[in-house]
PDB file of N, CA and C in Angstrom:
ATOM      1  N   UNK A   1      -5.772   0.275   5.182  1.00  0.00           N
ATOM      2  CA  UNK A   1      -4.971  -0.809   4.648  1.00  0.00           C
ATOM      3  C   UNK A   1      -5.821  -1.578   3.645  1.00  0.00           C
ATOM      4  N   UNK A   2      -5.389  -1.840   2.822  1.00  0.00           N
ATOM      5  CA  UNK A   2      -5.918  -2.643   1.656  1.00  0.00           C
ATOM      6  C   UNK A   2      -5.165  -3.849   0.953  1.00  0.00           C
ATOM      7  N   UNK A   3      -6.704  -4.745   1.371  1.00  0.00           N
ATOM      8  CA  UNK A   3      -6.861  -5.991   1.091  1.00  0.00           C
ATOM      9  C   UNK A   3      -6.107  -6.222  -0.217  1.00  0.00           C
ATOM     10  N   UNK A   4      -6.514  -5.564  -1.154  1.00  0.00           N
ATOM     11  CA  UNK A   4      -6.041  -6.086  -2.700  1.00  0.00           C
ATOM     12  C   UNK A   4      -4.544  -5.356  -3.033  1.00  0.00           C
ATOM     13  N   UNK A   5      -3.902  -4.928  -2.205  1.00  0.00           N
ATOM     14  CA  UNK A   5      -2.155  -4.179  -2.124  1.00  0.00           C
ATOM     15  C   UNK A   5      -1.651  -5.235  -1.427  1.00  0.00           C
ATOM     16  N   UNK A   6      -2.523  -6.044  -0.127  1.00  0.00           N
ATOM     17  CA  UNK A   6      -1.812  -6.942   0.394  1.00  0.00           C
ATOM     18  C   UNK A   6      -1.846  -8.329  -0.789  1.00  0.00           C
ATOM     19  N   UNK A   7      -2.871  -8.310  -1.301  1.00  0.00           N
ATOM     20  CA  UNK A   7      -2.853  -9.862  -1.815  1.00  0.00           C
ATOM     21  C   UNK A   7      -1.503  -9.429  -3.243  1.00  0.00           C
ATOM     22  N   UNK A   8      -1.567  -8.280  -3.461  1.00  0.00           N
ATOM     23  CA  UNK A   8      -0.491  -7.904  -4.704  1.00  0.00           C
ATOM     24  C   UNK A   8       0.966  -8.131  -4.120  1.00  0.00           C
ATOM     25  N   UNK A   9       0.856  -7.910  -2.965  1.00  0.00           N
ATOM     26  CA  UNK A   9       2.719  -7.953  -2.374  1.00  0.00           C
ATOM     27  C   UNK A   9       2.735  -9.282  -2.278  1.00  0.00           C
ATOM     28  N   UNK A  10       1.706  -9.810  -1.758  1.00  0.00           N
ATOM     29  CA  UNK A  10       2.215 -11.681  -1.516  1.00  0.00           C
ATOM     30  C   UNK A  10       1.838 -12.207  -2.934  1.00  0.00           C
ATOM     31  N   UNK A  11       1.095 -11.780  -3.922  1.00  0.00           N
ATOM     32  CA  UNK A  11       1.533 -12.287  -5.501  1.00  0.00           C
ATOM     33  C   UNK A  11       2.551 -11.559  -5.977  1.00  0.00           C
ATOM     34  N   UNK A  12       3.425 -10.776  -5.830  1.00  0.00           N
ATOM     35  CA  UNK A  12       4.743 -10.377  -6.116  1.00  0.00           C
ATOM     36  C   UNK A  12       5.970 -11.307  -5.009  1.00  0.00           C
ATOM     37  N   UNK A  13       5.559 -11.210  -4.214  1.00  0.00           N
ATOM     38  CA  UNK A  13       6.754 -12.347  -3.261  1.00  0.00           C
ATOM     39  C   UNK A  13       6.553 -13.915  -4.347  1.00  0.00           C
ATOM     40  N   UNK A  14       5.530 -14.063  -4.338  1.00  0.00           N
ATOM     41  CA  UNK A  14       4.968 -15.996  -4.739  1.00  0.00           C
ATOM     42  C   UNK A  14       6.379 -15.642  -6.479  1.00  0.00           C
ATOM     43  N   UNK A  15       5.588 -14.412  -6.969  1.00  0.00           N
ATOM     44  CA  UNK A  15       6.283 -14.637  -8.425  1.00  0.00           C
ATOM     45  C   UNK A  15       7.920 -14.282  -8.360  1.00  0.00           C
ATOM     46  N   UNK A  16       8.361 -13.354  -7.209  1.00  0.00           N
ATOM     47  CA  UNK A  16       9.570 -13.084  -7.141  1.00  0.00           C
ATOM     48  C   UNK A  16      10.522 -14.752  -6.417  1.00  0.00           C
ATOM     49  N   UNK A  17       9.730 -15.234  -6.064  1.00  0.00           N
ATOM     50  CA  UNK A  17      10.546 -16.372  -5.174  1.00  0.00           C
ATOM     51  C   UNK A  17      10.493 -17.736  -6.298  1.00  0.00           C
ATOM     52  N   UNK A  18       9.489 -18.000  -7.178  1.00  0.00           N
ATOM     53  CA  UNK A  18       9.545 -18.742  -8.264  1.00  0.00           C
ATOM     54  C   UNK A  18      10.698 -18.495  -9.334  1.00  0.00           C
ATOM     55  N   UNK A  19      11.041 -17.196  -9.638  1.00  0.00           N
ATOM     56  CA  UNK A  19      11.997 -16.407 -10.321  1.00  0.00           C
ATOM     57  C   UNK A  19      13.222 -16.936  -9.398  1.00  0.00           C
ATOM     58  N   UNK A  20      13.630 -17.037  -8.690  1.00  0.00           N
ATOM     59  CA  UNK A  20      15.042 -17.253  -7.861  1.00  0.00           C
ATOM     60  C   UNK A  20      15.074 -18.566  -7.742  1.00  0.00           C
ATOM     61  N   UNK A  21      13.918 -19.398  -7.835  1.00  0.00           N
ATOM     62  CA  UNK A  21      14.283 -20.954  -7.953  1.00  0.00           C
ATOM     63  C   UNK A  21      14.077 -21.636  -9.364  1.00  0.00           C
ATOM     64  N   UNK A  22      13.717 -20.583 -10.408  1.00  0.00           N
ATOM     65  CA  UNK A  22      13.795 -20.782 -11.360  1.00  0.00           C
ATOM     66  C   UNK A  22      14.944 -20.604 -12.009  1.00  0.00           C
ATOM     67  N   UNK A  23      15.631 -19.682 -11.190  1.00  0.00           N
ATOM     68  CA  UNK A  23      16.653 -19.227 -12.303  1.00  0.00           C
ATOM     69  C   UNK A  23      16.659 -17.945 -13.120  1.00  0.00           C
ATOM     70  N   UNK A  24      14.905 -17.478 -13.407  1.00  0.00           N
ATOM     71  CA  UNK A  24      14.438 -16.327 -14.032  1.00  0.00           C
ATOM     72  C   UNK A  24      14.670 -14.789 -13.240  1.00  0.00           C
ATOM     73  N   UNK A  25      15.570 -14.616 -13.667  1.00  0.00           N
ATOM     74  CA  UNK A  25      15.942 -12.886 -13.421  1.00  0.00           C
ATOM     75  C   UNK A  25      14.544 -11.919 -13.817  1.00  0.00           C
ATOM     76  N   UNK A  26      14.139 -11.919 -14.863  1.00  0.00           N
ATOM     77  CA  UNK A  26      13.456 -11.140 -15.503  1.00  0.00           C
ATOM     78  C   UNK A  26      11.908 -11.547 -14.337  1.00  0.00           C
ATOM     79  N   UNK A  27      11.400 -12.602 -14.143  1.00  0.00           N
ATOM     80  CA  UNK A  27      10.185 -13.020 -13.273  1.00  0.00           C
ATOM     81  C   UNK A  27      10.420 -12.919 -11.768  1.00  0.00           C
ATOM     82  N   UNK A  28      11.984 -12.835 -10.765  1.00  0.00           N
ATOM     83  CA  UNK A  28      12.447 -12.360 -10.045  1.00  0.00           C
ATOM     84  C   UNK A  28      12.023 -11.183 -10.008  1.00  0.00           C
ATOM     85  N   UNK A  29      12.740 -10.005 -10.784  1.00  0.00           N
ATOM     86  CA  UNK A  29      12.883  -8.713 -10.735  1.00  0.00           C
ATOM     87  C   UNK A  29      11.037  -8.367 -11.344  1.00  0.00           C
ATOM     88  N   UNK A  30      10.490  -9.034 -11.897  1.00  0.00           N
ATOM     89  CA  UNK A  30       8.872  -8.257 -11.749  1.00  0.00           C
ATOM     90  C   UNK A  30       8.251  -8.207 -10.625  1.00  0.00           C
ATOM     91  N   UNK A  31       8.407  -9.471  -9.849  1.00  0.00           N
ATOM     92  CA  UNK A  31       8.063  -9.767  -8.676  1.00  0.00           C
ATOM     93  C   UNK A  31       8.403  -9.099  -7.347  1.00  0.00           C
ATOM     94  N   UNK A  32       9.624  -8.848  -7.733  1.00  0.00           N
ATOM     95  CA  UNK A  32      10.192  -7.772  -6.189  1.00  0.00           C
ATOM     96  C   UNK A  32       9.492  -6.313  -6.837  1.00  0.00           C
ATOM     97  N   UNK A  33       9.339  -5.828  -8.048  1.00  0.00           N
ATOM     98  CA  UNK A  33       8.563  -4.605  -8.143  1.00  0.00           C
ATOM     99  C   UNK A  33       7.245  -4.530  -7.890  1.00  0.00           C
ATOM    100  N   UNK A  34       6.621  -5.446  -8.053  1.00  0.00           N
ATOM    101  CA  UNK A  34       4.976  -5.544  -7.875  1.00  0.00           C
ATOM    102  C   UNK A  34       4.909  -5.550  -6.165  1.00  0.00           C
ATOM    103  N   UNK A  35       6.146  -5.999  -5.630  1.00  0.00           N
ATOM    104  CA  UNK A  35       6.006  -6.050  -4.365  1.00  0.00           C
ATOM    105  C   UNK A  35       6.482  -4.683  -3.751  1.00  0.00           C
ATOM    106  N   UNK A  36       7.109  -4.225  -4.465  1.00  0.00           N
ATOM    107  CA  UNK A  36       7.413  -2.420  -4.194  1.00  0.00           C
ATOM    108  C   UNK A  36       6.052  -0.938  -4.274  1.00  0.00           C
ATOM    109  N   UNK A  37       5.480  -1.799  -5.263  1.00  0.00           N
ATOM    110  CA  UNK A  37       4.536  -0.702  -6.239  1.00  0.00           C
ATOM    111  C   UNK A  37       3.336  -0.686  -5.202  1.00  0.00           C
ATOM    112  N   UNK A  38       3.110  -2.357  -4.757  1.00  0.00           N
ATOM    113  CA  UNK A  38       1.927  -2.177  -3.999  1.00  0.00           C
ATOM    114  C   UNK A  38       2.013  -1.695  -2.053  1.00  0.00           C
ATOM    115  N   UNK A  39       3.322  -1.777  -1.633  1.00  0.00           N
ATOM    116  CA  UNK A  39       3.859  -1.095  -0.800  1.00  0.00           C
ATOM    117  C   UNK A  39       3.252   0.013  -0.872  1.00  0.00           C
ATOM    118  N   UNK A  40       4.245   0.960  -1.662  1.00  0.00           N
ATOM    119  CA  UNK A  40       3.853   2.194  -1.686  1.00  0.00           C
ATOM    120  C   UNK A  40       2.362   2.818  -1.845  1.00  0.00           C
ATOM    121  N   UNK A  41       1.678   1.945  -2.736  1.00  0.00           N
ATOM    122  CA  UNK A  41       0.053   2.049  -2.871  1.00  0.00           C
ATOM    123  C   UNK A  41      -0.575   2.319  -1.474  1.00  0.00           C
ATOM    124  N   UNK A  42      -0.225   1.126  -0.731  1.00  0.00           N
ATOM    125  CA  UNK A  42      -0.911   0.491   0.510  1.00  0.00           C
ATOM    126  C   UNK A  42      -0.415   1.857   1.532  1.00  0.00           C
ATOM    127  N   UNK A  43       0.746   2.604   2.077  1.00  0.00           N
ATOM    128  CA  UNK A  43       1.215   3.732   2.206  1.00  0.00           C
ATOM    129  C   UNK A  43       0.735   5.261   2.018  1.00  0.00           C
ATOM    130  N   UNK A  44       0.680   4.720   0.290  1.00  0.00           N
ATOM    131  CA  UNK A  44      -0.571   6.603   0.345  1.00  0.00           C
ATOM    132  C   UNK A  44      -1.798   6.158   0.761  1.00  0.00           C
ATOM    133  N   UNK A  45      -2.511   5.266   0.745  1.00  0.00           N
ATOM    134  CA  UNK A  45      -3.531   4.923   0.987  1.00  0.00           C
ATOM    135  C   UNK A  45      -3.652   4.989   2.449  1.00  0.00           C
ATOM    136  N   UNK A  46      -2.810   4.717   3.486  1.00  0.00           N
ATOM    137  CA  UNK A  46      -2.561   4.659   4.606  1.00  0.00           C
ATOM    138  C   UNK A  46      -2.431   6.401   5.066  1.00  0.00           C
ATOM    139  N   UNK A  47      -1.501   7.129   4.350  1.00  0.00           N
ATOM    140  CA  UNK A  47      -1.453   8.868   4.610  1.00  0.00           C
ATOM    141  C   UNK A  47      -2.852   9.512   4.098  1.00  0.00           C
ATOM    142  N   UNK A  48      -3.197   8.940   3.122  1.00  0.00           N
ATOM    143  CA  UNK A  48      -4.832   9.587   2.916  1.00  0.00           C
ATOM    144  C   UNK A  48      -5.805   9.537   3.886  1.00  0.00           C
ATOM    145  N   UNK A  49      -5.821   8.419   4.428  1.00  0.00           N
ATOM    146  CA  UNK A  49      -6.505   8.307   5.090  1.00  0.00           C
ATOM    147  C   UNK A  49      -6.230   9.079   6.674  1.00  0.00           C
ATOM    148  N   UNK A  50      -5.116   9.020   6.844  1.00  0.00           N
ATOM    149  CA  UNK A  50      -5.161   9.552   8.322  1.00  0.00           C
ATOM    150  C   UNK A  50      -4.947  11.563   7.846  1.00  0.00           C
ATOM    151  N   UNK A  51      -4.919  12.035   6.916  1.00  0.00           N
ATOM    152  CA  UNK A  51      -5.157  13.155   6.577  1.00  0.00           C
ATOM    153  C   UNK A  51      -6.839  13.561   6.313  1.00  0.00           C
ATOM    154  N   UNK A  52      -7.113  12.965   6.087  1.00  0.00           N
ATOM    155  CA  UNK A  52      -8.655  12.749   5.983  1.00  0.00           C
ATOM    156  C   UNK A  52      -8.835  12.832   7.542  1.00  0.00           C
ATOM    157  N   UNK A  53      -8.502  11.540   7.813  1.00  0.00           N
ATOM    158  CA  UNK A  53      -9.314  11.733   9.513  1.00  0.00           C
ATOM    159  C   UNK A  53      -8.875  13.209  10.479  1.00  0.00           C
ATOM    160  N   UNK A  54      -7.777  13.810  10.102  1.00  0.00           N
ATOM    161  CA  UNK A  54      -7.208  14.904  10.603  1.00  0.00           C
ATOM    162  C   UNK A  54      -8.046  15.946  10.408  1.00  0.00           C
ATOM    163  N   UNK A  55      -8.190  16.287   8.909  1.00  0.00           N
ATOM    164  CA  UNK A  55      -9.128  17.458   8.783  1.00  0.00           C
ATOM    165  C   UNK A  55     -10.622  17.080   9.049  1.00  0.00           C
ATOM    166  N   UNK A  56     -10.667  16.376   9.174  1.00  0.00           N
ATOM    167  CA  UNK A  56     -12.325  15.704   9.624  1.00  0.00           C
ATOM    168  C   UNK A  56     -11.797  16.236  11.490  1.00  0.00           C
ATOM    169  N   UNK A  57     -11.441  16.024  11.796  1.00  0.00           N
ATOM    170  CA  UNK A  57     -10.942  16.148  13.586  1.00  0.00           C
ATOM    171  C   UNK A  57     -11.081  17.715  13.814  1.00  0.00           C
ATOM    172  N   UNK A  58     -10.415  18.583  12.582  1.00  0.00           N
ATOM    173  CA  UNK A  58     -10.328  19.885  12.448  1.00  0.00           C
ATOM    174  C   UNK A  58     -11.672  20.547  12.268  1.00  0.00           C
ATOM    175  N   UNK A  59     -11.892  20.062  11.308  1.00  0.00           N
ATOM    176  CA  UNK A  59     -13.701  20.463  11.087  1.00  0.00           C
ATOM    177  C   UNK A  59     -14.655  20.672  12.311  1.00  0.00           C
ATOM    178  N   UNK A  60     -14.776  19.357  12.994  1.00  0.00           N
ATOM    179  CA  UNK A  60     -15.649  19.196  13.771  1.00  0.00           C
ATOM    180  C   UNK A  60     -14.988  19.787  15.322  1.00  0.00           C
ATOM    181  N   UNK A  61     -13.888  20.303  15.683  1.00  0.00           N
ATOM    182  CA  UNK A  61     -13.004  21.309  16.170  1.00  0.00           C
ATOM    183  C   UNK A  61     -13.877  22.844  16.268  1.00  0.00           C
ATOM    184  N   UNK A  62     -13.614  23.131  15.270  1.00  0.00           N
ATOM    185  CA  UNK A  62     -14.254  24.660  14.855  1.00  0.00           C
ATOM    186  C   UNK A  62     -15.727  24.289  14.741  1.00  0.00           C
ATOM    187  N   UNK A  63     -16.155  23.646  14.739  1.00  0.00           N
ATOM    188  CA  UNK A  63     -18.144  23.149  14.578  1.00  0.00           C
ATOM    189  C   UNK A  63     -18.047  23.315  16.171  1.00  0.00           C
ATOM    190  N   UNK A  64     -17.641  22.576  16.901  1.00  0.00           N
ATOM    191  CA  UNK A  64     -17.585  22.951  18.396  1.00  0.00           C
ATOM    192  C   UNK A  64     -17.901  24.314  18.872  1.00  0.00           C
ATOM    193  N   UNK A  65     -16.653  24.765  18.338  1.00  0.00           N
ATOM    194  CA  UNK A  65     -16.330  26.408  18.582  1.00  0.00           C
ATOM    195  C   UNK A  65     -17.151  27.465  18.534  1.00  0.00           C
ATOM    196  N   UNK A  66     -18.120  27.255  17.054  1.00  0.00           N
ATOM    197  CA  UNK A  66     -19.225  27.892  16.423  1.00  0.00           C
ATOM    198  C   UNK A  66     -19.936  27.293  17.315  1.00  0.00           C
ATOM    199  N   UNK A  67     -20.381  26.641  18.060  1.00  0.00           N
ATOM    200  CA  UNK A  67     -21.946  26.621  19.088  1.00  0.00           C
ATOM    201  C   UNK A  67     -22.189  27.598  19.612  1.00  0.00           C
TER     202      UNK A  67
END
């Protein structure tokens, strides 16, 4: 999980929620995307990692095996 995807979704909420009490559609709608983009970031970053730890699990599996 990452720190700087989280601080991007809550600076996309701050700018999407200024946009709706502003009135601004256009600073709304950047804001709910920045809050989408870094979702998904935070997500592969989240599947990388536990694919990583998988074949790392696998590796040292068959390192066993080979003794």
């Amino acid at each position: 999980m990452s720190i700087e995807e989280k601080f991007n979704q809550a600076k996309g909420s701050v700018k999407e929620g200024f946009g709706k009490l502003t009135g601004d559609k256009k600073l709304e709608t950047e804001g709910a995307t920045e809050q989408v983009v870094s979702k998904v970031k935070e997500v592969a970053e989240d599947a990388k990692e536990a694919i990583e730890g998988a074949v790392s699990g696998v590796k040292n599996i068959f390192k066993k095996d080979g003794e």
